[in-house]
Protein backbone atom coordinates (compact mmCIF):
# COMPACT_ATOMS: atom_id res chain seq x y z
CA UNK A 1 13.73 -8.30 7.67
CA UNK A 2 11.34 -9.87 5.03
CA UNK A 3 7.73 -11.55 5.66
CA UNK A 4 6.37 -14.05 3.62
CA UNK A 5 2.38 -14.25 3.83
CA UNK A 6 0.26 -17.80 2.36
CA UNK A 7 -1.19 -15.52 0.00
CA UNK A 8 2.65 -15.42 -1.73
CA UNK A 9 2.99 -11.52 -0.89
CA UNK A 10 6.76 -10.74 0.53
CA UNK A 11 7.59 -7.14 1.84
CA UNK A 12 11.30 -6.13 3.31
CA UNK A 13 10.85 -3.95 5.77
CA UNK A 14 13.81 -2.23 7.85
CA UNK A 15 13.47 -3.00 11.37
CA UNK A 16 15.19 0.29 12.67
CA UNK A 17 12.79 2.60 10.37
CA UNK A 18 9.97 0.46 11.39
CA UNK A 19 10.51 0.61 15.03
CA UNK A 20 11.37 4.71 14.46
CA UNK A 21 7.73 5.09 12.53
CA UNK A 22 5.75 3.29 15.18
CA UNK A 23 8.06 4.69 18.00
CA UNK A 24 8.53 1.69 19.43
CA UNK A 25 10.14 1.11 22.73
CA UNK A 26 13.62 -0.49 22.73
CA UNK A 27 11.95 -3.32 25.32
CA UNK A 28 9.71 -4.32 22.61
CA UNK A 29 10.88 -7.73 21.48
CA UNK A 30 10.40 -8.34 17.86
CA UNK A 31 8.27 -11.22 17.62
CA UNK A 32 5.80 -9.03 19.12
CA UNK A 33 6.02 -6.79 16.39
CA UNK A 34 5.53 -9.74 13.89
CA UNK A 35 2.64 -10.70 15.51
CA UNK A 36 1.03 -7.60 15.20
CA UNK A 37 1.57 -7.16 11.97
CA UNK A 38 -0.37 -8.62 8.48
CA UNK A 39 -0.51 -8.80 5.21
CA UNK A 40 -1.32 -5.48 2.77
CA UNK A 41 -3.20 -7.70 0.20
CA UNK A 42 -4.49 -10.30 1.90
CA UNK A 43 -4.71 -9.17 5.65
CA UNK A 44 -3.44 -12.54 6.91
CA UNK A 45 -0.90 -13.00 9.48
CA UNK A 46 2.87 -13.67 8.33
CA UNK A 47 3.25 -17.30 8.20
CA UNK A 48 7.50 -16.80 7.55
CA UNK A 49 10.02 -13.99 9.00
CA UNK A 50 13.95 -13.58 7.90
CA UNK A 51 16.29 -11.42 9.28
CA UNK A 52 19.32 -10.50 7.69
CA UNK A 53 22.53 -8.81 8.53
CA UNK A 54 22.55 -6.13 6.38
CA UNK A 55 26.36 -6.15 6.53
CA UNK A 56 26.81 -8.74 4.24
């Protein structure tokens, strides 16, 4: 997964390692999780989210 924030910041993150740090419950969906989240320069919210398969 990758965020983009207004203030041009990106960060990948890896949505299993993520949900394995915050020990996240498997009923938590993952726009939830996005909307928790923000940016580490700006503080802002994300304002884009992609998901990729990492099989290709």
């Amino acid at each position: 997964m990758q965020l983009a924030c207004r203030c041009g910041h990106r960060a990948p993150l890896h949505i299993g390692a993520l949900a394995l740090q915050h020990e996240l419950a498997s009923t938590v969906r993952l726009y939830q999780v996005v909307e928790r989240m923000g940016c580490h320069r700006c503080g802002r919210k994300p304002v884009g989210v992609e998901v990729k398969d990492r099989r290709r």
